[in-house]
Protein backbone atom coordinates (compact mmCIF):
# COMPACT_ATOMS: atom_id res chain seq x y z
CA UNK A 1 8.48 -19.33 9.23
CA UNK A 2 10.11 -17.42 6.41
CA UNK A 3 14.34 -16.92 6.30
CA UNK A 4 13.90 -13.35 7.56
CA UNK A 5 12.99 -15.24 10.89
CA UNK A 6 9.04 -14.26 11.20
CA UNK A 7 6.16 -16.02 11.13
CA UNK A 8 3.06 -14.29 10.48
CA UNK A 9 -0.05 -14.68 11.74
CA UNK A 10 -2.60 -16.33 8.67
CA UNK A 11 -5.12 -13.73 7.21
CA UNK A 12 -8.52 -13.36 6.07
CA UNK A 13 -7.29 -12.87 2.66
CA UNK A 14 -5.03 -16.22 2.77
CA UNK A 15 -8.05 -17.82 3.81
CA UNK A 16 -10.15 -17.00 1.27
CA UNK A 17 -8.32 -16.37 -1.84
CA UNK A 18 -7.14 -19.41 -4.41
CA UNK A 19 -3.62 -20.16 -4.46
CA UNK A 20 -1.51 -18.36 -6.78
CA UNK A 21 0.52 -19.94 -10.00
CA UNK A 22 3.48 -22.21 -8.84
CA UNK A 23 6.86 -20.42 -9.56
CA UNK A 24 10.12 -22.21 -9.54
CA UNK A 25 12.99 -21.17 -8.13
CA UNK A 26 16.02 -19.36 -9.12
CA UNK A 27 18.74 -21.44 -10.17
CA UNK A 28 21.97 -20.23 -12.24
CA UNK A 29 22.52 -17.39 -14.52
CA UNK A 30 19.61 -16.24 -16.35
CA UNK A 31 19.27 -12.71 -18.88
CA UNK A 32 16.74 -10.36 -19.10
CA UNK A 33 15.88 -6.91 -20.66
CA UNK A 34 14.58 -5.55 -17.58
CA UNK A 35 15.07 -7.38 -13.69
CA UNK A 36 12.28 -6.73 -11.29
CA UNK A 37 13.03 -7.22 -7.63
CA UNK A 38 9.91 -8.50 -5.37
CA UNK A 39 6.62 -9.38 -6.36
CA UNK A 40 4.23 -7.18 -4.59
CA UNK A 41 1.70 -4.48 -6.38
CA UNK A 42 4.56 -2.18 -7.60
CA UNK A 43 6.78 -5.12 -9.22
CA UNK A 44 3.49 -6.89 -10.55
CA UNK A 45 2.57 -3.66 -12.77
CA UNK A 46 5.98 -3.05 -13.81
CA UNK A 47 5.92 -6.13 -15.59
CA UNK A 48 2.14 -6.20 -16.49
CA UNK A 49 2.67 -2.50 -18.22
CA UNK A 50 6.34 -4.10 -19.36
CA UNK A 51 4.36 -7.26 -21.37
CA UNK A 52 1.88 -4.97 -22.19
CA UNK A 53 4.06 -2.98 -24.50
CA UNK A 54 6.12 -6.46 -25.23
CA UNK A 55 9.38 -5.87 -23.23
CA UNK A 56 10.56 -9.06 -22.00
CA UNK A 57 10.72 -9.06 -17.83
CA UNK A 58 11.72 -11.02 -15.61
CA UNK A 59 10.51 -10.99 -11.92
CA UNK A 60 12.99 -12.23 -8.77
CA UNK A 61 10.49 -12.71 -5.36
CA UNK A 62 11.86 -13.81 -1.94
CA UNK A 63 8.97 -16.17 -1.18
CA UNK A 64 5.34 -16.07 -2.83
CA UNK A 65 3.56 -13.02 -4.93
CA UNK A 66 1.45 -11.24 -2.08
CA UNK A 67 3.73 -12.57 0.61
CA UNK A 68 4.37 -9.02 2.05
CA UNK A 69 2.70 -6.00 2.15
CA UNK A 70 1.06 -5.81 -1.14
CA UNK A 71 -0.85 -9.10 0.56
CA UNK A 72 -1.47 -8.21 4.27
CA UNK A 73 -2.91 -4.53 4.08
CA UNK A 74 -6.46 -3.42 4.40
CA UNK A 75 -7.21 -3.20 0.52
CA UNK A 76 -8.22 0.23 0.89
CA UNK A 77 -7.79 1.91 -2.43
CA UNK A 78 -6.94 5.21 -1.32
CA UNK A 79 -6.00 8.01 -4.45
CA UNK A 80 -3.78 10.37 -2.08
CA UNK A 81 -0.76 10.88 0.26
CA UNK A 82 -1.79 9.84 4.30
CA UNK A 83 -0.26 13.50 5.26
CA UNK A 84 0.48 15.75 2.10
CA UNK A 85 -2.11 17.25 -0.17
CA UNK A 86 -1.13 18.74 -3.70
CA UNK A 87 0.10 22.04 -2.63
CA UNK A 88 2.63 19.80 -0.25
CA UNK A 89 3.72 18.22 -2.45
CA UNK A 90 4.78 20.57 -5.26
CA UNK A 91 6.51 22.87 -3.07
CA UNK A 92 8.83 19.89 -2.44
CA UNK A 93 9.26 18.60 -6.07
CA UNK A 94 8.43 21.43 -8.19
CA UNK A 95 7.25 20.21 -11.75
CA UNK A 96 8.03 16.49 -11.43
CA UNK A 97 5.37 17.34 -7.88
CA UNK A 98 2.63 18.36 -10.54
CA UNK A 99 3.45 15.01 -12.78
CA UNK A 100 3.49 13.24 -9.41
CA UNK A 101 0.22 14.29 -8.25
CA UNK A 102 -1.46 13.48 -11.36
CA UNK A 103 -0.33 10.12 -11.24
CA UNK A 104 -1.77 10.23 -7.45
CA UNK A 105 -4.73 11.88 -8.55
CA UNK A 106 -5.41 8.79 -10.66
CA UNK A 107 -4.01 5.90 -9.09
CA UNK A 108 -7.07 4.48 -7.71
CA UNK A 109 -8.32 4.36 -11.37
CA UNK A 110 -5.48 2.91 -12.85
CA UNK A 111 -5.61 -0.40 -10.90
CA UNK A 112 -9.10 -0.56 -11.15
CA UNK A 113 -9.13 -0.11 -14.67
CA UNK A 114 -5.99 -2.72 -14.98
CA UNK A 115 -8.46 -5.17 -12.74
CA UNK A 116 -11.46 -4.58 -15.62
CA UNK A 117 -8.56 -4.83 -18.52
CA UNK A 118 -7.86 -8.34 -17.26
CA UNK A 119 -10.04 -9.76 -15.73
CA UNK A 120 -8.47 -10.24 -12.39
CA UNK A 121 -10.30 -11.67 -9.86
CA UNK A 122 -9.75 -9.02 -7.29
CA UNK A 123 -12.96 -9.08 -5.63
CA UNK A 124 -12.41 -5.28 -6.54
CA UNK A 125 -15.11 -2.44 -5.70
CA UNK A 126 -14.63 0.90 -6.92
CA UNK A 127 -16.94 1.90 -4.46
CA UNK A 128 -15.09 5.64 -3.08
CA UNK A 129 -12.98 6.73 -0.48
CA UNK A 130 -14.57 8.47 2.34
CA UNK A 131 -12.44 10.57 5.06
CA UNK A 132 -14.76 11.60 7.75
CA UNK A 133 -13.29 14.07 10.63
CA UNK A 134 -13.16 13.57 13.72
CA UNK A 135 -13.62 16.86 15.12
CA UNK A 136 -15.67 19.92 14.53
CA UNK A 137 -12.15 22.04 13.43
CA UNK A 138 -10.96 19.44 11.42
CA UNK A 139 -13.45 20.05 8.62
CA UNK A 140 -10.80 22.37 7.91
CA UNK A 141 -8.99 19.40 6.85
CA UNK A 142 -11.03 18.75 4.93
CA UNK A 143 -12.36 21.39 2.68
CA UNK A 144 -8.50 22.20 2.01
CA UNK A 145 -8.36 18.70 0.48
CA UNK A 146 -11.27 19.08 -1.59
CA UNK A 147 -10.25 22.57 -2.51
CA UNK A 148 -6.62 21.46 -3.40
CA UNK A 149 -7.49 17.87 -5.07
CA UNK A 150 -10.79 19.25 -6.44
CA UNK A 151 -9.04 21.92 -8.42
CA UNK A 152 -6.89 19.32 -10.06
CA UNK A 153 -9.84 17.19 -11.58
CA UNK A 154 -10.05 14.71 -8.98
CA UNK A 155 -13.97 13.85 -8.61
CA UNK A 156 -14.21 15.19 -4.92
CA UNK A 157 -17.17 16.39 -2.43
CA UNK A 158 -17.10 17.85 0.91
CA UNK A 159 -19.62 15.98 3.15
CA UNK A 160 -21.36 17.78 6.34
CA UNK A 161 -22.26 15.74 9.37
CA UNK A 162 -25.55 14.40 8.42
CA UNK A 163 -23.96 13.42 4.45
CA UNK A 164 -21.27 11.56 6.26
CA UNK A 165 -23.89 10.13 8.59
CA UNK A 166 -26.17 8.66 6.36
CA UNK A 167 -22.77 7.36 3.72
CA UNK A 168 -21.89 5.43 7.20
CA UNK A 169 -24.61 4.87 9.49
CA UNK A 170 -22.47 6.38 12.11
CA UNK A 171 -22.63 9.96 14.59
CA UNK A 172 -19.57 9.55 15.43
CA UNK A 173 -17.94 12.07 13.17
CA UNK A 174 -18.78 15.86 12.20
CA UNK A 175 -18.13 16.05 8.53
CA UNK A 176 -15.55 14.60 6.28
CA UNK A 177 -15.32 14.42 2.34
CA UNK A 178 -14.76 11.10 0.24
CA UNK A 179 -13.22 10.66 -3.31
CA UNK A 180 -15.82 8.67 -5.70
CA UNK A 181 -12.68 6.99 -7.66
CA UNK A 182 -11.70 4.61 -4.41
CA UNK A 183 -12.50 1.66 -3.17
CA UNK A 184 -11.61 -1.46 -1.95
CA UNK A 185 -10.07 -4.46 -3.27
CA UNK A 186 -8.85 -8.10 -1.43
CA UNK A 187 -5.02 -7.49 -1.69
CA UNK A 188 -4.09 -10.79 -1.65
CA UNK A 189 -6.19 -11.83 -4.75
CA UNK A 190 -4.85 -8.73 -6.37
CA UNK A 191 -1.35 -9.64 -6.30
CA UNK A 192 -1.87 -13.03 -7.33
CA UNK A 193 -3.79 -12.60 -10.15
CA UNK A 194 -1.79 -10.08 -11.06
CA UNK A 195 1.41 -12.54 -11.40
CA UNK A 196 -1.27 -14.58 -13.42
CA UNK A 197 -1.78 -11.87 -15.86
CA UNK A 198 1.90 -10.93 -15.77
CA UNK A 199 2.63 -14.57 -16.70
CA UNK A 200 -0.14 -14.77 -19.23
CA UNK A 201 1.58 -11.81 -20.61
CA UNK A 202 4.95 -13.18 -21.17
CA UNK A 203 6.75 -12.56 -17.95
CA UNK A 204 8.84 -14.75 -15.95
CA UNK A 205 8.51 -14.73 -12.32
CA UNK A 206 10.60 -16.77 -9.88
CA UNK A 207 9.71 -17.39 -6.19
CA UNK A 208 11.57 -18.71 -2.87
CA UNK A 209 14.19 -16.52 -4.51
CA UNK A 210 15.78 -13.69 -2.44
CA UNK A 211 17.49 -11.30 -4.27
CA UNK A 212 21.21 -10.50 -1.57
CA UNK A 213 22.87 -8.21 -3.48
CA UNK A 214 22.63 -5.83 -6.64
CA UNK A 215 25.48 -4.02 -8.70
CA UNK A 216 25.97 -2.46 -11.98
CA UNK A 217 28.68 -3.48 -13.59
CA UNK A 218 29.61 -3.62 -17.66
CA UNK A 219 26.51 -1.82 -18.80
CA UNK A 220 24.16 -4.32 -17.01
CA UNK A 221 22.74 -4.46 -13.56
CA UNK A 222 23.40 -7.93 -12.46
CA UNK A 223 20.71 -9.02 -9.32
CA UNK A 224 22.53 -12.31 -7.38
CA UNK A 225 20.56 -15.05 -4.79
CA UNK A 226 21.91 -17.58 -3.13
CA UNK A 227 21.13 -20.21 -5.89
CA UNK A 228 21.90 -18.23 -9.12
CA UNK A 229 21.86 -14.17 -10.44
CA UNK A 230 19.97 -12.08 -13.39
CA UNK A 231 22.09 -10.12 -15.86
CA UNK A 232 19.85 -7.47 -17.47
CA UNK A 233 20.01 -3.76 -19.40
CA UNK A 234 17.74 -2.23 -16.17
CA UNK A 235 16.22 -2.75 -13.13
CA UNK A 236 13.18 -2.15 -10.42
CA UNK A 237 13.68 -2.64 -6.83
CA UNK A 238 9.96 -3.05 -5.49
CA UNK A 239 10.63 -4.15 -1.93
CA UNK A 240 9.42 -1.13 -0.54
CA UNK A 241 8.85 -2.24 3.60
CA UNK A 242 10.67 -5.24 3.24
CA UNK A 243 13.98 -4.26 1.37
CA UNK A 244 16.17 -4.91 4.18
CA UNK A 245 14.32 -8.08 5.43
CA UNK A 246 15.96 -11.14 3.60
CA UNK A 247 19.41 -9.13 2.76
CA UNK A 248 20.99 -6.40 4.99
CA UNK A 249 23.12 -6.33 1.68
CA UNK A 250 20.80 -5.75 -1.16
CA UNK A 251 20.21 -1.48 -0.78
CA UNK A 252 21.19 -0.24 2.26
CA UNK A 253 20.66 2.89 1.88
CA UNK A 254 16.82 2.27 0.63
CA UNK A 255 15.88 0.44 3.75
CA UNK A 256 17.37 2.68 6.12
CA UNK A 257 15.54 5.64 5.24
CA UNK A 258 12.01 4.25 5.90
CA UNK A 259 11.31 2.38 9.16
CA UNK A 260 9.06 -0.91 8.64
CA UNK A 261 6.34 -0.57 11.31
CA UNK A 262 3.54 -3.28 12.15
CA UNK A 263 0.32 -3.14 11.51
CA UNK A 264 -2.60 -4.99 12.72
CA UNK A 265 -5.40 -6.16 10.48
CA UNK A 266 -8.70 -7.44 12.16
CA UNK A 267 -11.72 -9.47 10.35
CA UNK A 268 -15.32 -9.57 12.28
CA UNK A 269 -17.22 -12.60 11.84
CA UNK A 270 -19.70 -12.30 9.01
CA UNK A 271 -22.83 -9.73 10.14
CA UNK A 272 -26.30 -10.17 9.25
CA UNK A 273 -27.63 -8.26 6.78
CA UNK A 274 -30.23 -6.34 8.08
CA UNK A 275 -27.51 -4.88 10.79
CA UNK A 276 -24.84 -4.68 7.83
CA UNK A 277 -27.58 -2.96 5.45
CA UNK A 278 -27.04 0.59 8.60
CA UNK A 279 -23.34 0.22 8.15
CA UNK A 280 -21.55 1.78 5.35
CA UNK A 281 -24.34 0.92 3.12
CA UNK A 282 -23.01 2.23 -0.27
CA UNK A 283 -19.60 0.21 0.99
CA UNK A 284 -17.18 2.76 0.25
CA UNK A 285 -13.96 2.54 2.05
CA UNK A 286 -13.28 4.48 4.84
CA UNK A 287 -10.56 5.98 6.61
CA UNK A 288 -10.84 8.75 9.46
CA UNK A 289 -8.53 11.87 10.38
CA UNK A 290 -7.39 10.21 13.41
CA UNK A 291 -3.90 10.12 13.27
CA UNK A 292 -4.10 7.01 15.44
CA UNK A 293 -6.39 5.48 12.34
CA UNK A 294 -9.88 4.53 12.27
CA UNK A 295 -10.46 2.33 9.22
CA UNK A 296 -13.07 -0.13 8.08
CA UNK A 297 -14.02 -1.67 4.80
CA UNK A 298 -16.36 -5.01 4.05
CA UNK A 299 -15.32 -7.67 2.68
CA UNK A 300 -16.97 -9.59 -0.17
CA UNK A 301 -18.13 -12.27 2.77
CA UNK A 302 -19.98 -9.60 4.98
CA UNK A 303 -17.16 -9.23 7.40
CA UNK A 304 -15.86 -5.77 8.45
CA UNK A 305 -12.46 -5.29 8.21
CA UNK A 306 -10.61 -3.13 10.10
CA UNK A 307 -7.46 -2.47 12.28
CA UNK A 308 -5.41 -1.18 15.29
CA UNK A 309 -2.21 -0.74 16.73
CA UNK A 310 -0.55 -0.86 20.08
CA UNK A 311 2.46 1.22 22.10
CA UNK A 312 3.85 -1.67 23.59
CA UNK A 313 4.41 -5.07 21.51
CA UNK A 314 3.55 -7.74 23.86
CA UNK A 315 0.59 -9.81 23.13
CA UNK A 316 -1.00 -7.59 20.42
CA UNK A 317 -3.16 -10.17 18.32
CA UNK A 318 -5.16 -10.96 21.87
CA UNK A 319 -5.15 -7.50 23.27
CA UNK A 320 -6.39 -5.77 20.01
CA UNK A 321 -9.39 -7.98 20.17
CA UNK A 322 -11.35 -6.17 23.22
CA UNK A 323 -9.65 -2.99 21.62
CA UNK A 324 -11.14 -2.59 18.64
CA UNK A 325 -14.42 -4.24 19.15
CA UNK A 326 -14.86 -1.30 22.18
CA UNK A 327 -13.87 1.06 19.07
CA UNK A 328 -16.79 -0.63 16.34
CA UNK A 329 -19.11 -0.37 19.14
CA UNK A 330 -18.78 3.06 19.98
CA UNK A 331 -18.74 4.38 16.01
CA UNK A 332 -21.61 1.48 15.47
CA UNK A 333 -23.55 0.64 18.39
CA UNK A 334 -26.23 -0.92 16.59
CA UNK A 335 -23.56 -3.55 15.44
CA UNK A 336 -23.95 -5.90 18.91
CA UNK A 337 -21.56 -8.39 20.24
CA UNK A 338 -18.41 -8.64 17.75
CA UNK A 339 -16.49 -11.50 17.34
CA UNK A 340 -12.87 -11.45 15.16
CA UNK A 341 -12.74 -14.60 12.84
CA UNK A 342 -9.18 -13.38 11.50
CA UNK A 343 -6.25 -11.03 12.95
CA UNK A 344 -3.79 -10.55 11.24
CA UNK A 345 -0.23 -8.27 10.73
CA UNK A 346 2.28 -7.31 8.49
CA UNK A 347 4.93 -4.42 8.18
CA UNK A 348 4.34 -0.87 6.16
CA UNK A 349 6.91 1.84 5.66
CA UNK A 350 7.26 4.63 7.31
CA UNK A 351 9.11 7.97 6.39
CA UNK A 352 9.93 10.93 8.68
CA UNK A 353 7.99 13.39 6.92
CA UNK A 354 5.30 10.84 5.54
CA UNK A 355 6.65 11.69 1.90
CA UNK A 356 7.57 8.90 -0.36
CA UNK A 357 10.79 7.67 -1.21
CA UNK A 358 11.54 7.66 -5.07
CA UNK A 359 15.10 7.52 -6.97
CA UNK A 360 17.59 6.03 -9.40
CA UNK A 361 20.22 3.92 -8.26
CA UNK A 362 21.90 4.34 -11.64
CA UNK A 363 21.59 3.57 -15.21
CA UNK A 364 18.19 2.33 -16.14
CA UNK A 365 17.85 1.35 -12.36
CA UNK A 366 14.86 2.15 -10.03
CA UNK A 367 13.69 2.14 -6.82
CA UNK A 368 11.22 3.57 -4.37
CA UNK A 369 10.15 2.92 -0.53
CA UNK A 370 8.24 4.88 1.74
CA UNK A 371 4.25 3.81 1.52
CA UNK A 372 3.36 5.78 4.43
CA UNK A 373 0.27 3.55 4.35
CA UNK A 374 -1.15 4.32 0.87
CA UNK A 375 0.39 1.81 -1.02
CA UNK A 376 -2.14 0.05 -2.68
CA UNK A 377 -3.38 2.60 -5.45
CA UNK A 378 -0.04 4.20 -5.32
CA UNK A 379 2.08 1.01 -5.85
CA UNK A 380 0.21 -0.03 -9.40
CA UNK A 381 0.59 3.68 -10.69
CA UNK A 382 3.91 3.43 -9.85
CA UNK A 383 4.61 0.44 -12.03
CA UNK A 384 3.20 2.02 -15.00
CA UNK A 385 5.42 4.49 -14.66
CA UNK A 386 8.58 2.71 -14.16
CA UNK A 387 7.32 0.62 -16.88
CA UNK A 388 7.73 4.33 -18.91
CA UNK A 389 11.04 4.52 -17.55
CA UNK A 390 12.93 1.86 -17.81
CA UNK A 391 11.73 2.51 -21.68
CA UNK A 392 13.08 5.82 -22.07
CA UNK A 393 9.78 8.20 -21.41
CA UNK A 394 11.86 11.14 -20.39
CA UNK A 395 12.51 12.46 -17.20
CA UNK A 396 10.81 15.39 -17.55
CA UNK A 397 7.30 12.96 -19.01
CA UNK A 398 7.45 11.11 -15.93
CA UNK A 399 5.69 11.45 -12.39
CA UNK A 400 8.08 10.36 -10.92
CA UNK A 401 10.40 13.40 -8.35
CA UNK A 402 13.25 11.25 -8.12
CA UNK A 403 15.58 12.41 -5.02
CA UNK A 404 18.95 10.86 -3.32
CA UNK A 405 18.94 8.28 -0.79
CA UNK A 406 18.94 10.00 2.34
CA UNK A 407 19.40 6.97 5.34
CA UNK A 408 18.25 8.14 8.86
CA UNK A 409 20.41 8.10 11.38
CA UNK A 410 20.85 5.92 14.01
CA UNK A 411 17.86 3.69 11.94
CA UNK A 412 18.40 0.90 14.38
CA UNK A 413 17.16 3.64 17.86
CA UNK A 414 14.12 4.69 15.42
CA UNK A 415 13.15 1.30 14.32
CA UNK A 416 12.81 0.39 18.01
CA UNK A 417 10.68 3.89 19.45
CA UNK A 418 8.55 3.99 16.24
CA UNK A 419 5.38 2.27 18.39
CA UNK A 420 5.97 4.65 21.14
CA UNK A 421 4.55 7.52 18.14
CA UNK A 422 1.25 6.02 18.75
CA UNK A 423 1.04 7.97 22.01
CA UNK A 424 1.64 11.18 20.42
CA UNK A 425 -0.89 10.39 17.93
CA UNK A 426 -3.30 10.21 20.71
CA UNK A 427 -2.59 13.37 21.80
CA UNK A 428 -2.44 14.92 18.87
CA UNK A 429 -5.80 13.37 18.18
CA UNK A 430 -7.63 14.42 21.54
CA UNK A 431 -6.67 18.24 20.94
CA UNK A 432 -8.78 20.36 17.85
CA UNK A 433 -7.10 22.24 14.91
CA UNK A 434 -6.26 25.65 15.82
């Protein structure tokens, strides 16, 4: 049991991965040149990129580095937007867009090349990204994509049916296209030995420490828990899903303009390898065009790791189980009886539009929210480049399309119905492109 009042359900990735460094806590007034608020992937590369370039840091976490959703996800390393290709996303940001989608364009390699810089022990497989389709119209889909991200240098390939058949070992699906820079990673080991490098680095992180309020006041932004505060020239909010979650206080206006949703994370028990050798054999990750997703990845173990979600909240972990393994069945049928060894949840962010959420709260202060489920990649090239800022790269050098705060209304009714938009996912996903 955490003090936001939930107790999640232990994951494959706790299970497996070494604990991380022990932190202390908070306690009384401390300085710093630059604050960092949570320590997930996006506050983790601030400060790595920070040390790297010798600016002191100083990171504030509300319980452990991994806790939330930098340490729950899939570790998918996915180098694009779940909804909005390039085109998108320019016509909404205009030149900072461009300098945005480069930084998307490359995100997957950044963290993998920050995991080969260090040394981390991320069990980290820059293996691809494949998106298969679903349906015979949505190849569509997908040659725009490769079209769009292909004619900004990202190393693309559209994939017919029997391409995408013999990359998964699956006729389920009718075509797709994959990205050779993705991959997979185990979250959990990311983030902590990222606060290992970050610490080896220079950088102070404290745990256990929940950051309640922010203000900038005299020139400084000054970050205050309940057992002492951080006075520093600028500052990083990396809370992302879980800004309002220990502090209805600490940005307001951040947390109600994305709705945390839960998602559902599922390990199989380890498969042989003569049935794993017909399943994604060049063990790229791989995430469909449902919009109700089908995902899977292995694990360094031999498991298969996947995922679900459910309209109705009552009883997920145990009705998932029949759930999905129907769902492996029917894309792998020569996978046989399945068996779950680890299920697991966690909250993501979700946005209206599926864009991201990135602004300034102020002087030399940062923020952003809004993963949309394509956090991983996105959250380390995001650090870098609030590492840039919060050094004084220029606006106009960063890719970063800042925008307002823009809270929805009546948050509270949308945080409630936001399951119920798994049923018109299913619709959507049972009718073709036109």
């Amino acid at each position: 049991m955490t003090s936001t009042g939930v107790t999640w359900p232990p994951s494959l990735w706790a299970a497996v991965t070494p604990p991380g460094p022990e932190l202390p806590v908070l306690h009384g007034p401390e300085q710093a040149e630059v604050v960092v608020i949570g320590a997930g992937f996006t506050g983790l590369s601030t400060a790595i990129h920070l040390r790297e370039a010798g600016v002191p840091v100083m990171v504030v976490e509300a319980a452990e580095p991994g806790w939330g959703a930098s340490g729950r996800n899939n570790g998918q390393v996915i180098p694009t937007l779940s909804k909005h290709d390039p085109s998108a996303i320019v016509a909404r940001h205009g030149e900072a867009g461009e300098r945005f989608v480069a930084v998307l364009r490359d995100s997957a390699s950044t963290l993998f090349d920050l995991v080969r810089r260090h040394a981390i022990p991320a069990e980290a497989e820059q293996t691809g990204w494949v998106q298969p389709v679903h349906t015979p119209g949505r190849m569509k889909v997908a040659e725009k994509r490769v079209r769009e991200w292909g004619g900004r240098g990202a190393p693309v390939e559209l994939l017919d049916r029997a391409r995408v058949r013999d990359m998964l070992g699956s006729e389920a699906w009718h075509g797709g296209w994959w990205n050779r820079s993705g991959g997979h990673v185990n979250p959990l080991a990311l983030a902590r030995g990222m606060a290992q490098t970050a610490l080896a680095l220079g950088a102070r992180i404290f745990a256990r420490s929940p950051a309640e309020r922010i203000e900038h006041r005299d020139g400084s932004w000054v970050v205050t828990t309940a057992g002492g505060s951080v006075t520093a020239r600028a500052l990083v909010l990396a809370t992302n899903a879980y800004t309002g979650a220990f502090s209805s206080e600490l940005a307001p206006d951040v947390a109600r303009e994305m709705v945390p949703t839960l998602s559902w994370q599922l390990a199989t028990q380890p498969i042989s390898h003569n049935v794993a050798a017909t399943i994604i054999p060049g063990r790229q990750a791989m995430s469909d065009t449902h919009g109700e997703l089908y995902f899977s990845r292995w694990d360094a173990r031999g498991r298969l790791v996947t995922g679900g979600a459910l309209a109705l909240q009552m009883d997920q972990a145990r009705r998932l189980r029949p759930l999905i393994a129907a769902r492996l069945q029917r894309l792998w049928p020569q996978i046989g009886e399945i068996r779950f060894d680890h299920v697991w949840s966690g909250n993501l962010s979700m946005t209206p539009d599926y864009f991201p959420r990135l602004h300034r709260l102020g002087p030399d202060g940062y923020a952003w929210a809004g993963c949309n489920g394509r956090a991983v990649a996105l959250s380390v090239a995001l650090g870098r480049e609030f590492a840039r800022a919060v050094q004084g790269t220029p606006e106009t050098e960063l890719g970063l399309p800042f925008t307002e705060p823009t809270p929805m209304p009546l948050h509270g009714v949308a945080r409630r119905v936001a399951p119920l938009m798994l049923m018109l996912y299913r619709w959507r996903d049972a009718r073709e492109v036109a």
